[in-house]
C-alpha atoms as a PDB file:
ATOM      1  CA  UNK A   1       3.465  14.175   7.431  1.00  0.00           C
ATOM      2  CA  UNK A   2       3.416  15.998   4.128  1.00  0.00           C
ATOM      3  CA  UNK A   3       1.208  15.301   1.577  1.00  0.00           C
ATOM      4  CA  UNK A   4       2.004  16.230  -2.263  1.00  0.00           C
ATOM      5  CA  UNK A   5      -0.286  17.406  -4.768  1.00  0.00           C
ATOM      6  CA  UNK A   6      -0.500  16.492  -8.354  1.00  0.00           C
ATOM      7  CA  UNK A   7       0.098  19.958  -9.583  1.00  0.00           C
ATOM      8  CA  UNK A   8       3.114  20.929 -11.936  1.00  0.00           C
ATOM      9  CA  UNK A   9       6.228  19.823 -12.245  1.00  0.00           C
ATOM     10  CA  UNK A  10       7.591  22.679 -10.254  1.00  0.00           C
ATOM     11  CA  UNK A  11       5.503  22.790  -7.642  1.00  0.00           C
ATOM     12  CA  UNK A  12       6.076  19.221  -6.844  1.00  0.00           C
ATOM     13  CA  UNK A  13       9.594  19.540  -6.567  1.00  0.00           C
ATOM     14  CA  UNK A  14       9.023  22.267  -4.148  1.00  0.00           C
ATOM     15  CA  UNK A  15       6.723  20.324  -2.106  1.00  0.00           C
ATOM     16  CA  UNK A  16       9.132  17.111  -2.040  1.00  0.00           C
ATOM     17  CA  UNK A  17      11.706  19.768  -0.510  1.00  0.00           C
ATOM     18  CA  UNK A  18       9.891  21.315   1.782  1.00  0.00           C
ATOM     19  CA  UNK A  19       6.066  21.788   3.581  1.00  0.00           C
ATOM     20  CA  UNK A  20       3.033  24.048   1.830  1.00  0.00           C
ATOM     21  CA  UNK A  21       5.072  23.918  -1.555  1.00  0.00           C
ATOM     22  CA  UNK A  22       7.749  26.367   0.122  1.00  0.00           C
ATOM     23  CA  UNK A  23      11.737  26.098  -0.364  1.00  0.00           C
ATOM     24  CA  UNK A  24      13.332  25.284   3.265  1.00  0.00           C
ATOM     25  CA  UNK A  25      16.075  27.173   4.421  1.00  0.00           C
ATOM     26  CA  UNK A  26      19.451  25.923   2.884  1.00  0.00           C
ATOM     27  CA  UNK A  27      20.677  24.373   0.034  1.00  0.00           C
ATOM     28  CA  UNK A  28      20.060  20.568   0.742  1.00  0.00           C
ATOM     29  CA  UNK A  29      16.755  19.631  -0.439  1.00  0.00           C
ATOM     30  CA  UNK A  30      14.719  18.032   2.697  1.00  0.00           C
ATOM     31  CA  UNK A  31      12.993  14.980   2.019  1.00  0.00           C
ATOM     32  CA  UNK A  32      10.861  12.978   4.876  1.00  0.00           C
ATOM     33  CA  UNK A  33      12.435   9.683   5.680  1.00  0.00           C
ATOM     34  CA  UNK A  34       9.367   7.183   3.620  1.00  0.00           C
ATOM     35  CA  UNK A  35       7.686   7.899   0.131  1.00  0.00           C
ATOM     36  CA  UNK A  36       4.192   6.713  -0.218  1.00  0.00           C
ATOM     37  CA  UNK A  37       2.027   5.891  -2.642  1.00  0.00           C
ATOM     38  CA  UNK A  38      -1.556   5.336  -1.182  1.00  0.00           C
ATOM     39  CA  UNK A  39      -5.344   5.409  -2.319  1.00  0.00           C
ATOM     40  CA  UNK A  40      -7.141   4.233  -5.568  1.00  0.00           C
ATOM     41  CA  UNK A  41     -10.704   4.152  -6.578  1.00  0.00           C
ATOM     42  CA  UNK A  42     -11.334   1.321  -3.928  1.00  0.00           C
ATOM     43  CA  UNK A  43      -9.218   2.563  -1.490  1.00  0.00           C
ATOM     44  CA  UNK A  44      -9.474   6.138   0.191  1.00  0.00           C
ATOM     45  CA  UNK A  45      -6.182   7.966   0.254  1.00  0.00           C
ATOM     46  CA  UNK A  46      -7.409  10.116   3.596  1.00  0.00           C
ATOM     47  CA  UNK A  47      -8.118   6.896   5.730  1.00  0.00           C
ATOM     48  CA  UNK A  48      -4.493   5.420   4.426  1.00  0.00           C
ATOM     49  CA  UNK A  49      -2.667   8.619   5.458  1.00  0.00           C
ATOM     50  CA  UNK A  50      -4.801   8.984   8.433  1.00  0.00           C
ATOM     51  CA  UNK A  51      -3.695   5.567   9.708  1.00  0.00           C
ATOM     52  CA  UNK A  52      -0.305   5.255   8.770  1.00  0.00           C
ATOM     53  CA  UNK A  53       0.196   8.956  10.182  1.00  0.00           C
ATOM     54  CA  UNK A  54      -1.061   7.218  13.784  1.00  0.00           C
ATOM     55  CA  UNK A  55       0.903   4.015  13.319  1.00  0.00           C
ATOM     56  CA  UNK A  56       4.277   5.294  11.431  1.00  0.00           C
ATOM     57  CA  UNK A  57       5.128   9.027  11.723  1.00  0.00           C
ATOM     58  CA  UNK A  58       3.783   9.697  15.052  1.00  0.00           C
ATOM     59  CA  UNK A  59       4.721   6.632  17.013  1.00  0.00           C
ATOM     60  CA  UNK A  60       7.462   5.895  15.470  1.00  0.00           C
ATOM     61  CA  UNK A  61       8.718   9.607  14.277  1.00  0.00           C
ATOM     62  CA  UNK A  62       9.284   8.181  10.591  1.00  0.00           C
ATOM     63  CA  UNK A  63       8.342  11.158   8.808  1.00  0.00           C
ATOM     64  CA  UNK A  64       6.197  10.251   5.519  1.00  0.00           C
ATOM     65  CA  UNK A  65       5.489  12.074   2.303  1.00  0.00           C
ATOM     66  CA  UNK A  66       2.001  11.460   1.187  1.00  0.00           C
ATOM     67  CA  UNK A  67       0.830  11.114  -2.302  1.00  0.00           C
ATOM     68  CA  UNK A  68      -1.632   9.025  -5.012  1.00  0.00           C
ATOM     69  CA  UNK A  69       0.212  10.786  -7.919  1.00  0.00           C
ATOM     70  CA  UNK A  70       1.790   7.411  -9.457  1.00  0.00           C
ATOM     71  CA  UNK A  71       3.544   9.449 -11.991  1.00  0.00           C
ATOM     72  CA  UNK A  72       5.655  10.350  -9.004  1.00  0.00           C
ATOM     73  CA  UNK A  73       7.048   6.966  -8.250  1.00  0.00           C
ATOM     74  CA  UNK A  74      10.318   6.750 -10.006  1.00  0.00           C
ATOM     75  CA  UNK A  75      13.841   7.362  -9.960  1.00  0.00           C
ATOM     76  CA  UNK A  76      14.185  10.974  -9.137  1.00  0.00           C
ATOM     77  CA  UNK A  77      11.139  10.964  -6.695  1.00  0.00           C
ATOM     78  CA  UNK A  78      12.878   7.977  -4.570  1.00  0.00           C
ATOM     79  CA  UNK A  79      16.310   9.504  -4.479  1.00  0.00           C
ATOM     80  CA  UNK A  80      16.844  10.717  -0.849  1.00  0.00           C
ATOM     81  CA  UNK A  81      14.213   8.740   0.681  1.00  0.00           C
ATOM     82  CA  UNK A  82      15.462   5.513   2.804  1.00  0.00           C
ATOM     83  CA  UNK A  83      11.527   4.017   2.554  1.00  0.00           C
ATOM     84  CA  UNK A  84       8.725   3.315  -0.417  1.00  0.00           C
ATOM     85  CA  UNK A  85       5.589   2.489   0.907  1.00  0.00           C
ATOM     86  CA  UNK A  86       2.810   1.361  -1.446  1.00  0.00           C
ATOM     87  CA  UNK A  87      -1.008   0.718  -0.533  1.00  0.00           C
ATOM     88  CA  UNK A  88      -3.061   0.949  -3.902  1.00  0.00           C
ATOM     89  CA  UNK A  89      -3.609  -1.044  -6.685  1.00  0.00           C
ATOM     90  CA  UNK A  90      -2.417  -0.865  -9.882  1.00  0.00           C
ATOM     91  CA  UNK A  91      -5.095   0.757 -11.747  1.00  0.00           C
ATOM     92  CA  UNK A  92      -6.479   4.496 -13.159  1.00  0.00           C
ATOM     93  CA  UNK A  93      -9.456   5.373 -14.798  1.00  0.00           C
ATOM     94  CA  UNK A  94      -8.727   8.375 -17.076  1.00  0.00           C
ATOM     95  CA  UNK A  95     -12.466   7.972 -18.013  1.00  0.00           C
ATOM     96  CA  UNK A  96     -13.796   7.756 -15.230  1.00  0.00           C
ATOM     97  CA  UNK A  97     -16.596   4.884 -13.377  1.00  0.00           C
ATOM     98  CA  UNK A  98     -19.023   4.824 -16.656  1.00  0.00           C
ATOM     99  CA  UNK A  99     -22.027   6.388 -14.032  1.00  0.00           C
ATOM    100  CA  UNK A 100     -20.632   3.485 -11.379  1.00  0.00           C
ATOM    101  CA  UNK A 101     -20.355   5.318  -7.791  1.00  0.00           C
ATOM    102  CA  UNK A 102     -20.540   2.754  -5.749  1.00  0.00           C
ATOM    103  CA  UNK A 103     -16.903   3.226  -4.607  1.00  0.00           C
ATOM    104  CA  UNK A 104     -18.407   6.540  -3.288  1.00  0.00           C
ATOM    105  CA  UNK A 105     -19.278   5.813   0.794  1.00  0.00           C
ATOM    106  CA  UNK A 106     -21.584   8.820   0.934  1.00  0.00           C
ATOM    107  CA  UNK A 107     -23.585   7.600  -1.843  1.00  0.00           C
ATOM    108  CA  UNK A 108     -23.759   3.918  -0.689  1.00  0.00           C
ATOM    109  CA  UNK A 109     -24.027   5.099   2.957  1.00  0.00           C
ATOM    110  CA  UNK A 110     -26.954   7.204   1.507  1.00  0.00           C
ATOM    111  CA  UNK A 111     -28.971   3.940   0.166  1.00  0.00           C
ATOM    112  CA  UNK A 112     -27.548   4.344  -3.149  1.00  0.00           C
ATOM    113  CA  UNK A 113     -29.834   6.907  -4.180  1.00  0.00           C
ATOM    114  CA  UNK A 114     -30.869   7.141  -8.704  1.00  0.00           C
ATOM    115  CA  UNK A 115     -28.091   9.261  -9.726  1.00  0.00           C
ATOM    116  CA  UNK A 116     -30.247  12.007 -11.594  1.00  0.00           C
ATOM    117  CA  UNK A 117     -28.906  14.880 -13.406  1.00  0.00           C
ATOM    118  CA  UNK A 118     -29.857  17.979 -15.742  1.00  0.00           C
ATOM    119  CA  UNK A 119     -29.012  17.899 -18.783  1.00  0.00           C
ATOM    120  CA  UNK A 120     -27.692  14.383 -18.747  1.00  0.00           C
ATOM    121  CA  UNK A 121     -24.517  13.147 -18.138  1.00  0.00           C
ATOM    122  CA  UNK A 122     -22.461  11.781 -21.306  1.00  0.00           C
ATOM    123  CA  UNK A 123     -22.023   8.363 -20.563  1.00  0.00           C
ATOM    124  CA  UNK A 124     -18.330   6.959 -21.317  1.00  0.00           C
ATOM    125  CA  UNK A 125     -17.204   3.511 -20.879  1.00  0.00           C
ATOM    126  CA  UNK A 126     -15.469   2.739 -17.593  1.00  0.00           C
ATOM    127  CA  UNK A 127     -11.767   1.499 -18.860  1.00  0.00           C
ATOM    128  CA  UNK A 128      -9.422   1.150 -16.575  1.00  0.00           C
ATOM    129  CA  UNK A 129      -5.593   0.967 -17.522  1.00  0.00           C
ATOM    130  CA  UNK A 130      -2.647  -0.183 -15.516  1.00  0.00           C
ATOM    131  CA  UNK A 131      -0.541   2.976 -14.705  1.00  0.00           C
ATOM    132  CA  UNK A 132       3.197   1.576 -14.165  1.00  0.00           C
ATOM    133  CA  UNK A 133       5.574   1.852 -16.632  1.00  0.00           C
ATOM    134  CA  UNK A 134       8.986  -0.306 -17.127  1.00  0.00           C
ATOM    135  CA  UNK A 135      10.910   2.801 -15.676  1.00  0.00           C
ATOM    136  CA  UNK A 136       9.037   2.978 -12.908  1.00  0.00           C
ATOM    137  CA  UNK A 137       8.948  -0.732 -11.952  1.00  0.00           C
ATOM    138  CA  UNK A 138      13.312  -0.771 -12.625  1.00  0.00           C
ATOM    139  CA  UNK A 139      13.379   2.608 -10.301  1.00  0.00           C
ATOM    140  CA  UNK A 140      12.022   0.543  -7.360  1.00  0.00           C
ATOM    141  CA  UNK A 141      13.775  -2.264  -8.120  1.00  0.00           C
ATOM    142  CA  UNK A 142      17.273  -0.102  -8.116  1.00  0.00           C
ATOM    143  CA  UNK A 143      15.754   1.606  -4.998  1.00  0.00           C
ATOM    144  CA  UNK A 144      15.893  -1.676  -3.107  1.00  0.00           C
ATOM    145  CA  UNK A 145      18.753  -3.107  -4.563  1.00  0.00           C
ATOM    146  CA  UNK A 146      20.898   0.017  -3.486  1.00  0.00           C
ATOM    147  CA  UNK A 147      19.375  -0.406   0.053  1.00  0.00           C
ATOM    148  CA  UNK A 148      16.180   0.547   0.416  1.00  0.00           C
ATOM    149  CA  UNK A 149      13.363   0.022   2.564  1.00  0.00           C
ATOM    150  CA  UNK A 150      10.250  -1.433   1.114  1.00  0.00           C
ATOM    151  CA  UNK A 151       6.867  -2.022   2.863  1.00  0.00           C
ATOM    152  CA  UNK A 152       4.256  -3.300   0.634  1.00  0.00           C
ATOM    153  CA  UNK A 153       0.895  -3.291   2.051  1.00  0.00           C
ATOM    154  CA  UNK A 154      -3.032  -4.440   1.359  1.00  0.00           C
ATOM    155  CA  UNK A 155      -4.026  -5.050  -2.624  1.00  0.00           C
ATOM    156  CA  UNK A 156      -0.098  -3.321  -3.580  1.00  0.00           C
ATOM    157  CA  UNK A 157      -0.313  -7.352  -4.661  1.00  0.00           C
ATOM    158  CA  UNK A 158      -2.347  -5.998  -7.533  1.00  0.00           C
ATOM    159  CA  UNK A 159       0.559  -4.118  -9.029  1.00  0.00           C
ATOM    160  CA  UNK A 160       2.951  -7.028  -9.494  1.00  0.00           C
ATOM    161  CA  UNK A 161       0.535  -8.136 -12.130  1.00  0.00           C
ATOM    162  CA  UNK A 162       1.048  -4.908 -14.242  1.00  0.00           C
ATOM    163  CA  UNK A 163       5.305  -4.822 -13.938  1.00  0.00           C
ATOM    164  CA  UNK A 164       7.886  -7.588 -13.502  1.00  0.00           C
ATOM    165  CA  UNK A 165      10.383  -5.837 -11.765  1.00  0.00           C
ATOM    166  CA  UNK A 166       8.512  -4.980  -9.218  1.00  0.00           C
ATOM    167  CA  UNK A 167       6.786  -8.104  -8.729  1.00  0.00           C
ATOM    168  CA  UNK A 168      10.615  -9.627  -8.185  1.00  0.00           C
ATOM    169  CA  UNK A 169      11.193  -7.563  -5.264  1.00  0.00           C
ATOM    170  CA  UNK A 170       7.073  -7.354  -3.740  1.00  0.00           C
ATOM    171  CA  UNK A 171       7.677 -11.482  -4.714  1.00  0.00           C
ATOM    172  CA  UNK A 172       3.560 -11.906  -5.499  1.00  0.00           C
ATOM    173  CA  UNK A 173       1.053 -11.098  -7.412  1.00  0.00           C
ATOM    174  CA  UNK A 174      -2.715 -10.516  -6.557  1.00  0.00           C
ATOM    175  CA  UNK A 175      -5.504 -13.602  -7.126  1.00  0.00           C
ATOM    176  CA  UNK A 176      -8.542 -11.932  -6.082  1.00  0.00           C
ATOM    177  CA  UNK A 177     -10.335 -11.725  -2.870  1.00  0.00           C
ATOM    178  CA  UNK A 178     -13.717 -12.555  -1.986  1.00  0.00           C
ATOM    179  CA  UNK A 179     -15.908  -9.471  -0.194  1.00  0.00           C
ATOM    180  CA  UNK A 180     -15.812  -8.020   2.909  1.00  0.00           C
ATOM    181  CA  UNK A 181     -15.464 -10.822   5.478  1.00  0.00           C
ATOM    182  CA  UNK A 182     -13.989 -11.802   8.901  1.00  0.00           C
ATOM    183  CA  UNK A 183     -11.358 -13.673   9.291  1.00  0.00           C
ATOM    184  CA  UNK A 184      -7.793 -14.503  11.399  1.00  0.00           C
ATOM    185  CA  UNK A 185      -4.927 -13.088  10.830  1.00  0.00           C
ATOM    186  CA  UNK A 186      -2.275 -15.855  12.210  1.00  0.00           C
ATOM    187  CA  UNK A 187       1.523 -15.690  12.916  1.00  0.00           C
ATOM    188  CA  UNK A 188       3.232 -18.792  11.414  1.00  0.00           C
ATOM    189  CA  UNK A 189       6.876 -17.722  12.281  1.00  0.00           C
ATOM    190  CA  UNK A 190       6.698 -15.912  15.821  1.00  0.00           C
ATOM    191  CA  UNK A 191      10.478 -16.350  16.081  1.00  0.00           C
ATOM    192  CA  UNK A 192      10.477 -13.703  12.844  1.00  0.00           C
ATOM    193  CA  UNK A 193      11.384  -9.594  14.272  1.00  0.00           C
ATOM    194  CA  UNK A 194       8.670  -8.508  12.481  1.00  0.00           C
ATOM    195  CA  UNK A 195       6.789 -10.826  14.108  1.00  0.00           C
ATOM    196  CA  UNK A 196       8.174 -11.115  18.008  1.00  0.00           C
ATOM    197  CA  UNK A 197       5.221 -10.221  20.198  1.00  0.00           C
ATOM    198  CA  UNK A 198       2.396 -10.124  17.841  1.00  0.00           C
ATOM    199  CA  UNK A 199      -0.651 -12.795  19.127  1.00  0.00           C
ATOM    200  CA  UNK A 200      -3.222 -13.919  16.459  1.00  0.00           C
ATOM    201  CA  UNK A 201      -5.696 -11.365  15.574  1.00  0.00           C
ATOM    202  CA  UNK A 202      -8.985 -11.232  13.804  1.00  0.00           C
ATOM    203  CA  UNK A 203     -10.007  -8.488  11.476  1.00  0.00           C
ATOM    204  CA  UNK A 204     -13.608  -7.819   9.183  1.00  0.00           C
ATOM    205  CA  UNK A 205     -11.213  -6.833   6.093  1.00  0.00           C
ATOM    206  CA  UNK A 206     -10.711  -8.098   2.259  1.00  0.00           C
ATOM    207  CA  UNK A 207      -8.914 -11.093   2.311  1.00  0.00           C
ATOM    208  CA  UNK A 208      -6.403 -10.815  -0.168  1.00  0.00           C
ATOM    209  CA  UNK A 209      -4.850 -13.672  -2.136  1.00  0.00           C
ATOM    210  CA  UNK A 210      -2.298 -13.990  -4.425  1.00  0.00           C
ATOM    211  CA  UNK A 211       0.661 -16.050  -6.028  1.00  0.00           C
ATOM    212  CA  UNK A 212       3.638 -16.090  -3.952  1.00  0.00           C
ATOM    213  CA  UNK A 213       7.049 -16.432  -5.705  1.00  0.00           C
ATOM    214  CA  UNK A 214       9.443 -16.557  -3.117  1.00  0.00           C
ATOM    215  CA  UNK A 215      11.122 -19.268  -0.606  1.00  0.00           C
ATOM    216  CA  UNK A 216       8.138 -19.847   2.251  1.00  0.00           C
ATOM    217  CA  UNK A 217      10.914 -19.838   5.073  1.00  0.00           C
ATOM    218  CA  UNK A 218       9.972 -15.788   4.376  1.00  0.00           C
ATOM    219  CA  UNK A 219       6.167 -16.028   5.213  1.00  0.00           C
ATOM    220  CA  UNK A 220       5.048 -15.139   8.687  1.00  0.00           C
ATOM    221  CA  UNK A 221       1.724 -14.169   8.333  1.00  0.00           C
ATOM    222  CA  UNK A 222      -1.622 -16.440   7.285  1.00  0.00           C
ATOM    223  CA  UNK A 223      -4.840 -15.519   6.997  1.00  0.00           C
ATOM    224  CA  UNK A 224      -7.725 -17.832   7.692  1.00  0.00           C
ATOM    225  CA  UNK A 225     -11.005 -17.946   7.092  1.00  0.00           C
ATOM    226  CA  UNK A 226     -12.035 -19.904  10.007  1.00  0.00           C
ATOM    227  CA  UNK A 227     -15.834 -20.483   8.928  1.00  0.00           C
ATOM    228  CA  UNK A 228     -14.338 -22.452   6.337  1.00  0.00           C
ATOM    229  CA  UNK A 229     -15.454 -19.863   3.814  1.00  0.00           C
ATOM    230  CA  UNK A 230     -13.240 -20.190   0.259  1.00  0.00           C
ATOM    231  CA  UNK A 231     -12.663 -17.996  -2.463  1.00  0.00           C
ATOM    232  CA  UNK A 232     -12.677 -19.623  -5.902  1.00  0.00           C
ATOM    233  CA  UNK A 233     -10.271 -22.836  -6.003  1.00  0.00           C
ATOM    234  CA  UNK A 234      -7.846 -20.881  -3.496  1.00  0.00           C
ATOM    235  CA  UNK A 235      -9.482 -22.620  -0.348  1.00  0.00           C
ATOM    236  CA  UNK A 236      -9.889 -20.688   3.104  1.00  0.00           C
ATOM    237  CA  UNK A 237      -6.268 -19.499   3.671  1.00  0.00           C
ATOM    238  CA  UNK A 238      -3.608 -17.296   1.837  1.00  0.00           C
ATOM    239  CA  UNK A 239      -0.470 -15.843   2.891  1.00  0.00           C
ATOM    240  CA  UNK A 240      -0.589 -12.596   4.631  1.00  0.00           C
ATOM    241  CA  UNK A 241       3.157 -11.518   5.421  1.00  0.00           C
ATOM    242  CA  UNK A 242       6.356 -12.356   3.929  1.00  0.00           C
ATOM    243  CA  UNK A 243       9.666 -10.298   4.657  1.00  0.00           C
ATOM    244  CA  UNK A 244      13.129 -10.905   2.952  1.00  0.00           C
ATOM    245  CA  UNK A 245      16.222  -9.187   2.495  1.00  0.00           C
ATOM    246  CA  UNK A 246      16.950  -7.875  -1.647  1.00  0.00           C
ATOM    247  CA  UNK A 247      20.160  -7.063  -2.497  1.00  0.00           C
ATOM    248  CA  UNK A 248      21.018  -4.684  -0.189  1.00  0.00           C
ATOM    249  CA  UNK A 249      17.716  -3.164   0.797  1.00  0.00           C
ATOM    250  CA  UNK A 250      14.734  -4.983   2.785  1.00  0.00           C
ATOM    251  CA  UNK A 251      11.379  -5.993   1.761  1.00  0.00           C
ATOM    252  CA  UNK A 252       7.957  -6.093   3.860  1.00  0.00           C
ATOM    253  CA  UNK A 253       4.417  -7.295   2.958  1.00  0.00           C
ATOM    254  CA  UNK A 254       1.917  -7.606   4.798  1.00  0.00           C
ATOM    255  CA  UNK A 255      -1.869  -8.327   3.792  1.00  0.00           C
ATOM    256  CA  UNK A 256      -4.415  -6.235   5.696  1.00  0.00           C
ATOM    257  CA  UNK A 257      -5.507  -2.577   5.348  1.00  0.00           C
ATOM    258  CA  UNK A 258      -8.628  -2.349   3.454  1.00  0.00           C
ATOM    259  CA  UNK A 259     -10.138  -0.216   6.243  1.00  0.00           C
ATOM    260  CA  UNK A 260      -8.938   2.596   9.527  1.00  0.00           C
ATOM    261  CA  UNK A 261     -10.117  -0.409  11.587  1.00  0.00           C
ATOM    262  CA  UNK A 262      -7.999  -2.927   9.886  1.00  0.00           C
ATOM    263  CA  UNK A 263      -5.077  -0.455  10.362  1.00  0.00           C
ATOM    264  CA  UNK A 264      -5.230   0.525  13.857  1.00  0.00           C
ATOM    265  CA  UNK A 265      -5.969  -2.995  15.192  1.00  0.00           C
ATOM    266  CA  UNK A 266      -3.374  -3.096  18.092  1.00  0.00           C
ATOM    267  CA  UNK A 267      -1.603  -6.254  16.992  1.00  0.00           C
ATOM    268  CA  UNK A 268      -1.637  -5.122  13.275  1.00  0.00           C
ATOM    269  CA  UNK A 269      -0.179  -1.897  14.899  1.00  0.00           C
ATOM    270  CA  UNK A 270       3.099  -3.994  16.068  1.00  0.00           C
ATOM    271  CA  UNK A 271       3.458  -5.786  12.665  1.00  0.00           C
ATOM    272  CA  UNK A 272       3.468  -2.483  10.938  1.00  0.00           C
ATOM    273  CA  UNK A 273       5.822  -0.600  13.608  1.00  0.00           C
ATOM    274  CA  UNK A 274       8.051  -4.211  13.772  1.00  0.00           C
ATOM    275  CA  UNK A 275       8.478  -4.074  10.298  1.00  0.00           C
ATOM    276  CA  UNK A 276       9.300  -0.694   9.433  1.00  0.00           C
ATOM    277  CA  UNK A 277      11.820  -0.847  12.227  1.00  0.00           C
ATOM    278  CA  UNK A 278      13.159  -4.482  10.591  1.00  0.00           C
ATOM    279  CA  UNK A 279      13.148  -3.285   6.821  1.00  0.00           C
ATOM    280  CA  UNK A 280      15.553   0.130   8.048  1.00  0.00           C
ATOM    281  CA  UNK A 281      17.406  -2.467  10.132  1.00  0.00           C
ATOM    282  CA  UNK A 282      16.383  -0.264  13.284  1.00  0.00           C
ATOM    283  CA  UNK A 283      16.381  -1.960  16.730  1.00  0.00           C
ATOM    284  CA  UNK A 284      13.344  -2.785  18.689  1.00  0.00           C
END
């Protein structure tokens, strides 16, 4: 597990071929087998490389390069690896939370103390801005096309609403979700690979929904609210897994992963290991 900071140009090419930012012996530049894109403002990068660390590279030796840079994601970047995995949305905030913290755990596990400060703080609008440009949506589109391995995970929903190329290979695009609730997580298609094993599982996570675009005989994941509890007009359920082949390259998505927990729950752990073994065509 590497992870790669946002630091120059330079540097970052020396830290996609090789640990600590240092050139590896040889000529070939050495690349980890996945690329991913984790954390947002929402979303913690540490817990997402923490538990994918557990679940992917150490169980299932997939080496992973680590980053929330989402300048990185594009053509040159993904050249070399076999997988992209994604777990953030698909917004920045150049200007910062306008004085909001409350994505902060400390502070809201601290009783979301007044936020005081001498002198004051200027106070500046929080704008967000969706970071994905057309290049960057085509690159991972060519990535999968060309035989790639794509695992899409959590609110990546969120970025097919920002770029339509990669909407056409994630095939969604985020809805909403209500907050922090329990629910089941159920397997529709157990004859699926990713799928073969798994028993219904209940998580306390953010139940995701979104518009699916593809053919349903891909879905193998729902999740249910079984209180009967709705979100909007989008009723109690939504899809949470889908899996197809594109072109000549595989795609994966799968719903939860808004917390460690969510991660490391042992059935979640065999969706996530059967599906990175199914989208690099690996045997069980």
């Amino acid at each position: 597990m590497r992870t790669l900071a946002n630091t120059t140009r330079r540097s970052v090419l020396a830290a996609l071929a090789g640990a600590a930012i240092a050139p590896l012996p040889g000529n070939a530049a050495r690349k980890a087998t996945a690329f991913a894109l984790v954390g947002d403002r929402y979303h913690n990068s540490d817990y997402i490389r923490v538990g994918l660390t557990r679940t992917i590279a150490r169980q299932l030796g997939v080496t992973i390069d680590f980053t929330d840079e989402t300048s990185l994601l594009n053509a040159e970047t993904l050249d070399g690896y076999k997988v992209l995995i994604v777990l953030r949305d698909g917004m920045i905030w150049p200007d910062g939370y306008g004085g909001d913290e409350s994505s902060n755990a400390a502070w809201a596990a601290s009783g979301r103390p007044k936020l005081v400060f001498d002198p004051p703080l200027p106070q500046e609008r929080a704008r967000s801005q969706f970071w994905m440009k057309p290049e960057q949506g085509k690159a991972v589109r060519q990535f999968v096309e060309a035989g790639g391995a794509a695992l899409f995970l959590h609110n990546a929903t969120h970025v097919g609403l920002t770029d339509p190329d990669f909407r056409h290979v994630l095939g969604a695009a985020y809805t909403g979700h209500p907050p922090i609730r329990t629910f089941k997580v159920k397997v529709t298609n157990p004859e699926h690979p990713i799928a073969q094993g798994v028993k219904d599982f209940v998580v306390t996570d953010e139940q995701h929904y979104m518009t699916y675009d593809k053919d349903v005989k891909f879905l193998f994941l729902q999740t249910v609210n079984e209180d009967g509890l709705t979100y909007q007009s989008y009723g109690s359920t939504a899809p949470g897994g889908w899996a197809y082949d594109y072109g000549k390259g595989r795609v994966c998505y799968m719903s939860p992963g808004h917390m460690l927990s969510d991660l490391w729950n042992p059935e979640y752990i065999k969706l996530q290991q059967n599906a990175v073994r199914w989208i690099m065509r690996q045997k069980a």
